[in-house]
C-alpha atoms as a PDB file:
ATOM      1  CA  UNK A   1     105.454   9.028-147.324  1.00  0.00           C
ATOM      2  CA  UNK A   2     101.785   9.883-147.794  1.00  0.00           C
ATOM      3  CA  UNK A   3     100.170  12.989-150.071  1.00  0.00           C
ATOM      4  CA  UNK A   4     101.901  15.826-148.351  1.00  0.00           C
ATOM      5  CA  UNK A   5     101.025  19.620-149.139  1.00  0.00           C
ATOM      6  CA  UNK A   6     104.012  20.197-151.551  1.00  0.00           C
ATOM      7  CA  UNK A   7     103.346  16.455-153.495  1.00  0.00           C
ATOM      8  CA  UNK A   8      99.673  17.459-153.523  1.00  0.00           C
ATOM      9  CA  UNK A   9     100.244  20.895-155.117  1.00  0.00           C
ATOM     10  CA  UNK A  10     101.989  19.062-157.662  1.00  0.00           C
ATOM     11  CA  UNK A  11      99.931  16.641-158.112  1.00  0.00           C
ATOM     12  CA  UNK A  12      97.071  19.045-159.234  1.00  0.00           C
ATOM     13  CA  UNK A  13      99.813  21.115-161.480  1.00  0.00           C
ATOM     14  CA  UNK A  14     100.577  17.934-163.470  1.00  0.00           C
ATOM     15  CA  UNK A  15      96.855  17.349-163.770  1.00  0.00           C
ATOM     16  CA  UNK A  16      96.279  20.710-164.673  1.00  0.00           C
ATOM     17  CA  UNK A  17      99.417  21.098-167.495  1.00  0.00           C
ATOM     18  CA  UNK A  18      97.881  17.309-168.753  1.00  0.00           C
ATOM     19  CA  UNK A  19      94.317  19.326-169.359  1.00  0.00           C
ATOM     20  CA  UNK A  20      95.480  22.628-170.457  1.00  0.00           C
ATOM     21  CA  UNK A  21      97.619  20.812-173.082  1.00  0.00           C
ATOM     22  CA  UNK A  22      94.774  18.478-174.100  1.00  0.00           C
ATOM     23  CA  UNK A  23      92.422  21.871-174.486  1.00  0.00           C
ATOM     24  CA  UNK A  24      94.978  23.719-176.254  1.00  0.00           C
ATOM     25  CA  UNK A  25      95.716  21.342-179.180  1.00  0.00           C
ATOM     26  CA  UNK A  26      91.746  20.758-179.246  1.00  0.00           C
ATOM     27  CA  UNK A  27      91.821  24.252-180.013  1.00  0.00           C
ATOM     28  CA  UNK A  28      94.943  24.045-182.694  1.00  0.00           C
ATOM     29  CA  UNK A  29      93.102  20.813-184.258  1.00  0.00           C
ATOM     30  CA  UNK A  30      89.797  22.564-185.046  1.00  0.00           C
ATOM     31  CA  UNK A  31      91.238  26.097-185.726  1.00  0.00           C
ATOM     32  CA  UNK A  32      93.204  24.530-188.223  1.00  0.00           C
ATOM     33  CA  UNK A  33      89.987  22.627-189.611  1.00  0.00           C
ATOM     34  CA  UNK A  34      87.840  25.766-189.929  1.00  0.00           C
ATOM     35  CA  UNK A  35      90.412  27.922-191.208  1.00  0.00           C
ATOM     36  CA  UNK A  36      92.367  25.342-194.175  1.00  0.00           C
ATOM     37  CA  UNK A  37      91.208  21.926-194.634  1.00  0.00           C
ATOM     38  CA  UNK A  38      87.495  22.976-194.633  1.00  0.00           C
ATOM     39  CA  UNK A  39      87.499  25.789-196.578  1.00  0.00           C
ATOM     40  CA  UNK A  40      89.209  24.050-199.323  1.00  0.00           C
ATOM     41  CA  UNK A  41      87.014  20.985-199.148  1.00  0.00           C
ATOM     42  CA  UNK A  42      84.042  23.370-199.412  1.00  0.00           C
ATOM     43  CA  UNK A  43      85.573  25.404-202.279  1.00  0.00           C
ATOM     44  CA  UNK A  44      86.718  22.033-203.938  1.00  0.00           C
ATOM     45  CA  UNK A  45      82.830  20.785-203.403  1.00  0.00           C
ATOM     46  CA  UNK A  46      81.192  24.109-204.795  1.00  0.00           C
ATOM     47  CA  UNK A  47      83.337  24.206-208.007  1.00  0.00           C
ATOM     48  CA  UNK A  48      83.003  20.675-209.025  1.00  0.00           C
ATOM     49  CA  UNK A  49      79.093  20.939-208.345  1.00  0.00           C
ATOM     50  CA  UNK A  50      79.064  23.893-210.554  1.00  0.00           C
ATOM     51  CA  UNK A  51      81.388  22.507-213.169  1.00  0.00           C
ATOM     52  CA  UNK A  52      78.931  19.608-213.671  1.00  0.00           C
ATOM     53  CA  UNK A  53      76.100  22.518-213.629  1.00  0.00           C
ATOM     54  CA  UNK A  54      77.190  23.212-217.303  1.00  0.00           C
ATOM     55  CA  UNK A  55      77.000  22.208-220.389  1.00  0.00           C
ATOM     56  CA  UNK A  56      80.115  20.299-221.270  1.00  0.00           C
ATOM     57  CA  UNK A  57      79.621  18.777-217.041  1.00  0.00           C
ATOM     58  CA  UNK A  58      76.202  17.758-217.775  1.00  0.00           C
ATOM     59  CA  UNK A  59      77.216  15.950-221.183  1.00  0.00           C
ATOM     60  CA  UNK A  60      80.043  14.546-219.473  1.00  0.00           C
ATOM     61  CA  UNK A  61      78.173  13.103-216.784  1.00  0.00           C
ATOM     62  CA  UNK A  62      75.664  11.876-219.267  1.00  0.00           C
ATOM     63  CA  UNK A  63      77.681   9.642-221.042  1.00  0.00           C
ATOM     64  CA  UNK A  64      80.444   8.391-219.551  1.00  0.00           C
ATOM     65  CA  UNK A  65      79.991   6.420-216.005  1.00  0.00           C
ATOM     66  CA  UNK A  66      83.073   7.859-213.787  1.00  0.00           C
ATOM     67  CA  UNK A  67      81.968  11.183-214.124  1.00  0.00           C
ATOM     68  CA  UNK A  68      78.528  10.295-213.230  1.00  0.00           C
ATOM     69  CA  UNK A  69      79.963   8.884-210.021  1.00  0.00           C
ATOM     70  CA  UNK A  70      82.116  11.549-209.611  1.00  0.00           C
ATOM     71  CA  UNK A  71      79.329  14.274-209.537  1.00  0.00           C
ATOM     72  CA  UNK A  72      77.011  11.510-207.170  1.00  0.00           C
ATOM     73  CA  UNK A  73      79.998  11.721-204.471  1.00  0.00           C
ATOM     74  CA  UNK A  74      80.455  15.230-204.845  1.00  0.00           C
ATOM     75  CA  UNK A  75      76.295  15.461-203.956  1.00  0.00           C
ATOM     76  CA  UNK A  76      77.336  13.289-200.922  1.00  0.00           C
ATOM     77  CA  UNK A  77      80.284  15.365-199.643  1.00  0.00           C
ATOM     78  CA  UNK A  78      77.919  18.084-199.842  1.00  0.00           C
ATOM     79  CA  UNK A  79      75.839  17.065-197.770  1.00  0.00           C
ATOM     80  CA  UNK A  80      78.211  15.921-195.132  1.00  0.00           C
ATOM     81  CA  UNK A  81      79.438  19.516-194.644  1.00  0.00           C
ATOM     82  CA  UNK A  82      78.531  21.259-191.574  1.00  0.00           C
ATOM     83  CA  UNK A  83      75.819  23.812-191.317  1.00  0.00           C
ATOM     84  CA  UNK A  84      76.610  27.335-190.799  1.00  0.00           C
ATOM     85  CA  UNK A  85      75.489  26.573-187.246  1.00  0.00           C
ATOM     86  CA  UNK A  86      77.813  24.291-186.497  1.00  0.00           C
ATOM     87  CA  UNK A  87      80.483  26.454-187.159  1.00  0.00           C
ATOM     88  CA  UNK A  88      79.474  29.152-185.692  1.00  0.00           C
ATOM     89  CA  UNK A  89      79.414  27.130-182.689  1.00  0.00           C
ATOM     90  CA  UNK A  90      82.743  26.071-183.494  1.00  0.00           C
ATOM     91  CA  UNK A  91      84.444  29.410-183.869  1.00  0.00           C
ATOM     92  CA  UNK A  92      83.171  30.555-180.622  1.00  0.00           C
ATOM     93  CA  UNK A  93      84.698  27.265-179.204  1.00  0.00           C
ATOM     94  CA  UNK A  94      87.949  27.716-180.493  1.00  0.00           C
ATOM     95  CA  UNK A  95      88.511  30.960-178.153  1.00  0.00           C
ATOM     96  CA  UNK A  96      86.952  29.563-175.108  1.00  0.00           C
ATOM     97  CA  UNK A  97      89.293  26.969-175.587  1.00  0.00           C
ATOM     98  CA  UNK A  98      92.373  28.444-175.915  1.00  0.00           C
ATOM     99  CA  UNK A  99      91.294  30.882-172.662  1.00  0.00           C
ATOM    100  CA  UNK A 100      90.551  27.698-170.507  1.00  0.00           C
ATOM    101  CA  UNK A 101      94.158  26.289-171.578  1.00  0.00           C
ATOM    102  CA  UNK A 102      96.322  29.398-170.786  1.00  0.00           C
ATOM    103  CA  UNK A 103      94.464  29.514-167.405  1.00  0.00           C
ATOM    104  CA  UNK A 104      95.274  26.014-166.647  1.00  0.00           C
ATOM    105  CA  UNK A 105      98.822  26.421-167.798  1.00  0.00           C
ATOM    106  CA  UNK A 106      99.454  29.124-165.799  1.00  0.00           C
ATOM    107  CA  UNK A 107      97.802  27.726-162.810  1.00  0.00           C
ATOM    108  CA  UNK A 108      99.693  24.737-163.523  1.00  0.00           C
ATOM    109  CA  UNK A 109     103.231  26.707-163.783  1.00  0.00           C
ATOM    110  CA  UNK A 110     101.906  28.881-160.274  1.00  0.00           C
ATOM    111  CA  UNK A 111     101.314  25.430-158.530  1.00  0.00           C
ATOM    112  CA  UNK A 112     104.898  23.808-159.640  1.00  0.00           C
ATOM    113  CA  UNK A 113     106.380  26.980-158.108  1.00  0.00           C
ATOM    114  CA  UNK A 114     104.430  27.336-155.276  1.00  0.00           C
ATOM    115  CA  UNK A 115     102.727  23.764-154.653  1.00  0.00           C
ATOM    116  CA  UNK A 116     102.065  24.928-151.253  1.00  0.00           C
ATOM    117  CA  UNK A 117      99.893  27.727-151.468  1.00  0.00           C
ATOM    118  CA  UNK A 118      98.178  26.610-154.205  1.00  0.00           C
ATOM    119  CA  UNK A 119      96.835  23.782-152.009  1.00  0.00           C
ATOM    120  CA  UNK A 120      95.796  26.863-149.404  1.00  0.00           C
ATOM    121  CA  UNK A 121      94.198  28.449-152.046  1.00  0.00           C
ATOM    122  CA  UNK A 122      92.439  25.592-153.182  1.00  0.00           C
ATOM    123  CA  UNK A 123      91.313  24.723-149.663  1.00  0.00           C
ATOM    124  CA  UNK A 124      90.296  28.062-148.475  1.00  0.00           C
ATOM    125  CA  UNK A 125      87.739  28.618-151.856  1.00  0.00           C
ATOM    126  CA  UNK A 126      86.458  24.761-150.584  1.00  0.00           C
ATOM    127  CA  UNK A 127      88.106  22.811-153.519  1.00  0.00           C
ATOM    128  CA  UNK A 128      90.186  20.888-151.467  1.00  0.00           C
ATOM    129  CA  UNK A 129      89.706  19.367-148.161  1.00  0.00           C
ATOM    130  CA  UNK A 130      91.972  17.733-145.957  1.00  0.00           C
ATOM    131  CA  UNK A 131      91.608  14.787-143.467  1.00  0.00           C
ATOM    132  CA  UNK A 132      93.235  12.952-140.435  1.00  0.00           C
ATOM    133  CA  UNK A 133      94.525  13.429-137.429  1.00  0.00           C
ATOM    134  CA  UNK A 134      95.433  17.339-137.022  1.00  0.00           C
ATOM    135  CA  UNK A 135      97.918  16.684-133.671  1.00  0.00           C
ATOM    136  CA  UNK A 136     100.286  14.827-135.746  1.00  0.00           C
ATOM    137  CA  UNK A 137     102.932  16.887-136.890  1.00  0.00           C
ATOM    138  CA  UNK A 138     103.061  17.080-141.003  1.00  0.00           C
ATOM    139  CA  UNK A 139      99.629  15.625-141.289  1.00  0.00           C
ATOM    140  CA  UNK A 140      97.134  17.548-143.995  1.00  0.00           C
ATOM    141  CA  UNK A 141      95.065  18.055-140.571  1.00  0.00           C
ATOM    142  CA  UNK A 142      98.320  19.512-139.092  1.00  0.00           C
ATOM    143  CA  UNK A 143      98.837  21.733-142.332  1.00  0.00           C
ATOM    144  CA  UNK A 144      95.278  22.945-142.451  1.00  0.00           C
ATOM    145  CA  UNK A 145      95.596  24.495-139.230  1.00  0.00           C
ATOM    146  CA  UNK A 146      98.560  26.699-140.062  1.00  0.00           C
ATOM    147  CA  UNK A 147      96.347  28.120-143.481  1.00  0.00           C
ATOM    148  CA  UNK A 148      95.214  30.530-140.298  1.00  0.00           C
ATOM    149  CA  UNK A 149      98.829  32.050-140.173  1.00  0.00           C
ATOM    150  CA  UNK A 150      99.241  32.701-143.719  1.00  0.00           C
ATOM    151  CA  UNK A 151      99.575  36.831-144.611  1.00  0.00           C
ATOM    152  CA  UNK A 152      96.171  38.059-146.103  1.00  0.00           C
ATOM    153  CA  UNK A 153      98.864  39.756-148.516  1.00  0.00           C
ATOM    154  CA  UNK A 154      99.483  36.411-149.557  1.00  0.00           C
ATOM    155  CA  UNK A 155      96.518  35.608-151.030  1.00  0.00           C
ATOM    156  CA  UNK A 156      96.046  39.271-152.479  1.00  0.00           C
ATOM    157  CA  UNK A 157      99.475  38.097-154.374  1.00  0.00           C
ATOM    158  CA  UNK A 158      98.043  35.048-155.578  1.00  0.00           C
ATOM    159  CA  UNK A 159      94.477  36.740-156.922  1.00  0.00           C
ATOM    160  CA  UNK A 160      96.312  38.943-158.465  1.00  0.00           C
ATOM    161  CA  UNK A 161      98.909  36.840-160.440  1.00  0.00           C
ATOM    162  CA  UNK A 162      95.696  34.576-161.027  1.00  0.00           C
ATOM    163  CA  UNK A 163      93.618  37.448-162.587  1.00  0.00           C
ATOM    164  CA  UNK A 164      96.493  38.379-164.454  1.00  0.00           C
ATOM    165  CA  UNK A 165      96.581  35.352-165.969  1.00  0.00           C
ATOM    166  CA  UNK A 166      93.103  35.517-166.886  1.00  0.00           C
ATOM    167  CA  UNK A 167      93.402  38.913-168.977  1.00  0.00           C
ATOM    168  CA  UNK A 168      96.356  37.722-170.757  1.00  0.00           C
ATOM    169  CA  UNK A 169      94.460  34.398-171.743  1.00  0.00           C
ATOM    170  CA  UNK A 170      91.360  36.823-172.636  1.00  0.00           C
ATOM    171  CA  UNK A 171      93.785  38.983-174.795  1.00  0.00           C
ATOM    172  CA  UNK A 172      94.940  35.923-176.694  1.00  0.00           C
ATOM    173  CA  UNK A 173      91.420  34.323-176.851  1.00  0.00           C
ATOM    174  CA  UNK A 174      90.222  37.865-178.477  1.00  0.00           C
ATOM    175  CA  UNK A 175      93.616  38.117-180.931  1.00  0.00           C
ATOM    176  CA  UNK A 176      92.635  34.667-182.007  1.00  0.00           C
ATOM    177  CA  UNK A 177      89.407  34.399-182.366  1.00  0.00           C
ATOM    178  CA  UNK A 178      87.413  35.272-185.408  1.00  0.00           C
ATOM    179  CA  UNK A 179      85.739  38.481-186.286  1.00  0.00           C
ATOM    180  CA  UNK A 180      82.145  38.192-185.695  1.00  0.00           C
ATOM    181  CA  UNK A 181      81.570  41.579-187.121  1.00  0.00           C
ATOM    182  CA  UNK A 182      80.942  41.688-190.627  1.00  0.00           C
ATOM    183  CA  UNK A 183      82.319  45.137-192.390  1.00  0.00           C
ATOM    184  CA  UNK A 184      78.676  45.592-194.550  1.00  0.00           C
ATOM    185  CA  UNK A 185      80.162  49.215-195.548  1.00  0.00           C
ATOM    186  CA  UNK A 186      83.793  48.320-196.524  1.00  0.00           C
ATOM    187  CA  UNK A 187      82.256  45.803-199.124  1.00  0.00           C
ATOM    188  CA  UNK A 188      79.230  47.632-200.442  1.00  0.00           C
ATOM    189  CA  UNK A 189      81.646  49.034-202.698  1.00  0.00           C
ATOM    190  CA  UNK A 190      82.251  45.644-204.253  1.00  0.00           C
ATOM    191  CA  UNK A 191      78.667  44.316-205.105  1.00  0.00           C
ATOM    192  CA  UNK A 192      77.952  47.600-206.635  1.00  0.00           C
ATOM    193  CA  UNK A 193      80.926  47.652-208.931  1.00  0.00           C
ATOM    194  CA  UNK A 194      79.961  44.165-209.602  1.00  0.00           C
ATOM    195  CA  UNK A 195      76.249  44.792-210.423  1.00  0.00           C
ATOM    196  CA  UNK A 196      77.333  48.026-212.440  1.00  0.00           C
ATOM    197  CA  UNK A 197      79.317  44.707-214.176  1.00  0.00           C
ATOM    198  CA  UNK A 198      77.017  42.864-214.919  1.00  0.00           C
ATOM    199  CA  UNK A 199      74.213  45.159-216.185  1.00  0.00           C
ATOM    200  CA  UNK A 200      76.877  47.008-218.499  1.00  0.00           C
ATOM    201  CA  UNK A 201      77.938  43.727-219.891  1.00  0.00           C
ATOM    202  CA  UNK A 202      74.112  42.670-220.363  1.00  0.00           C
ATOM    203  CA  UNK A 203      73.242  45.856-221.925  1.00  0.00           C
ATOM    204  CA  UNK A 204      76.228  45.953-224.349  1.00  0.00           C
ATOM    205  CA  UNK A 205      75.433  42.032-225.521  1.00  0.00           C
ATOM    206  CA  UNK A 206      71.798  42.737-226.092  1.00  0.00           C
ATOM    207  CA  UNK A 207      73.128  45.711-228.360  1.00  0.00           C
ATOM    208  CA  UNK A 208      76.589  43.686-229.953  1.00  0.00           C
ATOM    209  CA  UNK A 209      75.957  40.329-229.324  1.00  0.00           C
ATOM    210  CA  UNK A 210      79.151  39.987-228.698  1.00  0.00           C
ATOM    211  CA  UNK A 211      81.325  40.617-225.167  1.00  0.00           C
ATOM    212  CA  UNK A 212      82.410  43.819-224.423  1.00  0.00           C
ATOM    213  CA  UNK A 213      85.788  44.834-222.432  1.00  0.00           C
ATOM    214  CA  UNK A 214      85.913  48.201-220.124  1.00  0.00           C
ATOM    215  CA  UNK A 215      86.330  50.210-222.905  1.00  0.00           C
ATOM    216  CA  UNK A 216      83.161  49.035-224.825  1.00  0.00           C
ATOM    217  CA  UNK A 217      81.232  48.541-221.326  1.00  0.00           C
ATOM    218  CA  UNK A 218      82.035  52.581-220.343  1.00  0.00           C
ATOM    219  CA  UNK A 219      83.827  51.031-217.021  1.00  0.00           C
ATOM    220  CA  UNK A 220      87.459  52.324-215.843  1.00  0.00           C
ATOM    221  CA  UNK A 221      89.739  50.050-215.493  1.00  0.00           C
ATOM    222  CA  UNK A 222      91.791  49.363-213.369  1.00  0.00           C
ATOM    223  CA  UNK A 223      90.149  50.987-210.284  1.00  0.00           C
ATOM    224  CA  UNK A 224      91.137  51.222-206.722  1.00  0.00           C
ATOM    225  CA  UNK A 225      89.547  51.452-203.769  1.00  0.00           C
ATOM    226  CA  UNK A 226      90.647  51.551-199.906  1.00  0.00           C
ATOM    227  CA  UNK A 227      89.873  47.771-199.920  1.00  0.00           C
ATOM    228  CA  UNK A 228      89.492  46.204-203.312  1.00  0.00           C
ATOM    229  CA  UNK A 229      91.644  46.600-206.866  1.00  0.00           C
ATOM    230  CA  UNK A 230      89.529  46.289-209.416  1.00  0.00           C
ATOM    231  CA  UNK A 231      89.898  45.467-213.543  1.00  0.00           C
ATOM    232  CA  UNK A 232      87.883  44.268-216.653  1.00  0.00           C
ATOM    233  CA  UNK A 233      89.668  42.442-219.023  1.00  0.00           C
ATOM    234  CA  UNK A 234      87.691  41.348-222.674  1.00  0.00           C
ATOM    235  CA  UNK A 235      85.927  38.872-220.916  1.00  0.00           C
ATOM    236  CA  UNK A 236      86.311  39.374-216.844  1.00  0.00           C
ATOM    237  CA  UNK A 237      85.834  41.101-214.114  1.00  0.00           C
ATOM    238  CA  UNK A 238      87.620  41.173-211.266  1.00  0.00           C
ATOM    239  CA  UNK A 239      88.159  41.863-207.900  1.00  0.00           C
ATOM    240  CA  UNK A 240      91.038  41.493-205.429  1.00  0.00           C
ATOM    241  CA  UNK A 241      90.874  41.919-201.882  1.00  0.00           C
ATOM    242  CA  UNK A 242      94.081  44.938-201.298  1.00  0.00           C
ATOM    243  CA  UNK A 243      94.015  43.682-196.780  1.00  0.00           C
ATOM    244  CA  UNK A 244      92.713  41.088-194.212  1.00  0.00           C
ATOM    245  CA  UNK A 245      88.888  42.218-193.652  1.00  0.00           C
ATOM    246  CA  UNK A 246      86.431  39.670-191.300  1.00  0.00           C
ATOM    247  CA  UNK A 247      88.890  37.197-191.598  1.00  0.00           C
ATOM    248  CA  UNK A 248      89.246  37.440-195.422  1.00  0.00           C
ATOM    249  CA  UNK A 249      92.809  37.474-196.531  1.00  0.00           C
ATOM    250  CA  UNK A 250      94.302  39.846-198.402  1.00  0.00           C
ATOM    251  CA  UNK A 251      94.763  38.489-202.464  1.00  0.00           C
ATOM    252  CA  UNK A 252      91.289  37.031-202.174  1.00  0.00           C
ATOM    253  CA  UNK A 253      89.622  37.375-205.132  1.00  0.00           C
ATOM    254  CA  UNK A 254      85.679  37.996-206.707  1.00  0.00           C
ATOM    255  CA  UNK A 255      85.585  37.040-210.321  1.00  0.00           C
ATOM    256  CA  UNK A 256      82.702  37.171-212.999  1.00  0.00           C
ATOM    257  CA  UNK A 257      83.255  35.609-216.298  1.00  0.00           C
ATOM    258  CA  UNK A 258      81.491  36.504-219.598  1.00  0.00           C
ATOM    259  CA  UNK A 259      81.159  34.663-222.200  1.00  0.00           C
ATOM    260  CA  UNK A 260      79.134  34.514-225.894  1.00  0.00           C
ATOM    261  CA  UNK A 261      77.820  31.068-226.368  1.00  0.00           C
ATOM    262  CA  UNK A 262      75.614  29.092-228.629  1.00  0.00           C
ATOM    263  CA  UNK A 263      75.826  27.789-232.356  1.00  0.00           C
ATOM    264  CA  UNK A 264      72.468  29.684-233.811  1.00  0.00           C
ATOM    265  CA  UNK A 265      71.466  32.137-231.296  1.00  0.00           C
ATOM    266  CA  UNK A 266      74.418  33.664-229.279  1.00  0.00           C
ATOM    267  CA  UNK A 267      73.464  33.952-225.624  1.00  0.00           C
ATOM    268  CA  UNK A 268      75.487  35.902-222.588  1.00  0.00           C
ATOM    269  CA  UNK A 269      76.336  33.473-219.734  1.00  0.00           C
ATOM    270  CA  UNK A 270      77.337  34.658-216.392  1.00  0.00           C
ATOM    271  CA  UNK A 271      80.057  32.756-213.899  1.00  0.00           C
ATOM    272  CA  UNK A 272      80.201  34.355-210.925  1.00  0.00           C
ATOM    273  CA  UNK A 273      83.180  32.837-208.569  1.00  0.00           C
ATOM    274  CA  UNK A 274      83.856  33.924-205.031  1.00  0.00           C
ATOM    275  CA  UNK A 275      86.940  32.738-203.035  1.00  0.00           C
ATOM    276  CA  UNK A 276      86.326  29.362-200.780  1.00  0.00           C
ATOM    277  CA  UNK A 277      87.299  30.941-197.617  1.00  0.00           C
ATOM    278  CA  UNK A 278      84.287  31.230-195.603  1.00  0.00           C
ATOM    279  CA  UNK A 279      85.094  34.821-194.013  1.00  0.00           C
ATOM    280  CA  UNK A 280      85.285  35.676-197.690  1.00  0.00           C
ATOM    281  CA  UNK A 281      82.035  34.361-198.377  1.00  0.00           C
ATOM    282  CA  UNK A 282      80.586  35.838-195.544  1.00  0.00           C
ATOM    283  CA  UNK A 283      81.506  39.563-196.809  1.00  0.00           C
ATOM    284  CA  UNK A 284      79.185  39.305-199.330  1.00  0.00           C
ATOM    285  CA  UNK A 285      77.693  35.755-199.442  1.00  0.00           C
ATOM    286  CA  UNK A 286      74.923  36.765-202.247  1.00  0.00           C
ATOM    287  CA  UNK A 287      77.486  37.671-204.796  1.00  0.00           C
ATOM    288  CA  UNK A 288      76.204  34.324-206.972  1.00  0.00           C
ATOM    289  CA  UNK A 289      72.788  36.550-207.579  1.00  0.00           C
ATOM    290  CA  UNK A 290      74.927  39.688-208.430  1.00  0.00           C
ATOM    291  CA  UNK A 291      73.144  41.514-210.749  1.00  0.00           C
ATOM    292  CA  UNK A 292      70.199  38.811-211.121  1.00  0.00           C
ATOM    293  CA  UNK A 293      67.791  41.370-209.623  1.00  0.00           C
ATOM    294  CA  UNK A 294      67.961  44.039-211.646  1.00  0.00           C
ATOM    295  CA  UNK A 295      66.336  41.721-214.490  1.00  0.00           C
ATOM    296  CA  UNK A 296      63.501  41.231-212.816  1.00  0.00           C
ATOM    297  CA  UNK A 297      62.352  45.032-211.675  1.00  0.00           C
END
């Protein structure tokens, strides 16, 4: 009652269903990371950093203790986030993964079904290798000798369910894996409308002193384009992502706040807010210095 051909074919299939499931929730595990738990940890991170950044943080933190603490593990969670490299690495990980799974499950299902011949294919590309006596009768010795009278069309069946298997897992690998091509045209629309913003805004201030809406600014509001809605309230800007570009869902939103502060001397301040979603960041992952520049030429 040894390892025969049919318990060895299984043998491998149960390994292989045990590895391909291990790989595939891997793959579930740190998709899910990179595309909810981290990007809201980041976002939470950014806008508590830059909460304490102003005024009201700054006085808060100065004189009362929790907040002080508050902002010093905020500093530390900062610095325990991973670099851009890292998840780069990651999201090219989370395809290969999911490709090496499928295979595996589908060699796995092949090998339940036909434990046999996946032990002859196996053997015959030198994975497996049987021993023993080859004149007793149902011996791996006995069975390697009849691999000889297997149909070549057998095999040709078997490469071909096998590289089918392969394209379907690279189809799903592909469907799930991230864009790595950023859309630079389809957003070049939305820093300019934002810088046209910003130095409107700037301009009318230095004029009023005061914040001006879309009317006062010369801006039309609300504007469309094929990828972004755009409006200026009194004291906003804003603008809202119409479909899924890069990885960027659709609702995500650019914001930049005005506002008139100061007791004496009335001074424009600037908040410029992106959504936390990394693919969103990466569309246009300068929009904090949005209109910075053109003060300086």
């Amino acid at each position: 009652m040894g390892l025969t051909p049919a318990r060895t074919g299984r043998f491998i299939s149960a390994c292989f269903t045990i590895l391909g499931t291990v790989f595939l929730t891997i793959s579930i595990v740190v998709n899910h990371l990179l595309t909810g738990l981290l990007p809201l940890a980041q976002g939470m991170v950014k806008d508590g950093l830059a909460l304490y950044d102003s005024f009201t943080g700054r006085l808060a933190v100065s004189n009362i203790s929790g907040h002080k603490e508050l902002l010093e593990q905020l500093k530390v969670a900062k610095g325990m986030m991973p670099s851009e490299g890292l998840l780069s690495f990651a999201h090219v990980c989370v395809p290969l993964l999911v490709t090496l799974a499928v295979i595996l499950l589908g060699l796995a299902i092949f090998g339940f079904v036909k434990p046999v011949l996946l032990c002859s294919c196996l053997t015959r590309i030198k994975l497996l290798k049987w021993g023993g006596e080859a004149s007793v009768p149902g011996t791996p010795s006995a069975f390697l000798l009849k691999l000889k009278s297997v149909p070549l069309k057998v095999y040709a069946i078997a490469g071909g369910v096998f590289a089918g298997i392969v394209l379907v897992a690279v189809v799903i690998a592909v469907a799930c894996g991230p864009s790595k091509k950023i859309p630079a045209k389809k957003i070049m629309d939305l820093e300019k409308r934002a810088t046209d913003y910003v130095v409107a805004q700037k301009t009318y201030f230095n004029r009023s002193k005061s914040v001006g809406d879309a009317s006062a600014l010369g801006l039309d509001s609300p504007m469309q384009s094929d990828f972004f809605d755009y409006s200026v309230s009194s004291s906003k800007f804003t603008a809202e992502l119409r479909k899924e570009v890069g990885g960027c869902p659709a609702g995500s939103r650019w914001t930049i706040s005005a506002k008139a502060e100061g007791f004496f001397t009335k001074e424009l301040k600037l908040y410029r807010k992106a959504p936390a979603d990394t693919n969103c960041v990466k569309l246009l992952p300068d929009f904090k210095n949005v209109g910075r520049k053109q003060n300086q030429k």
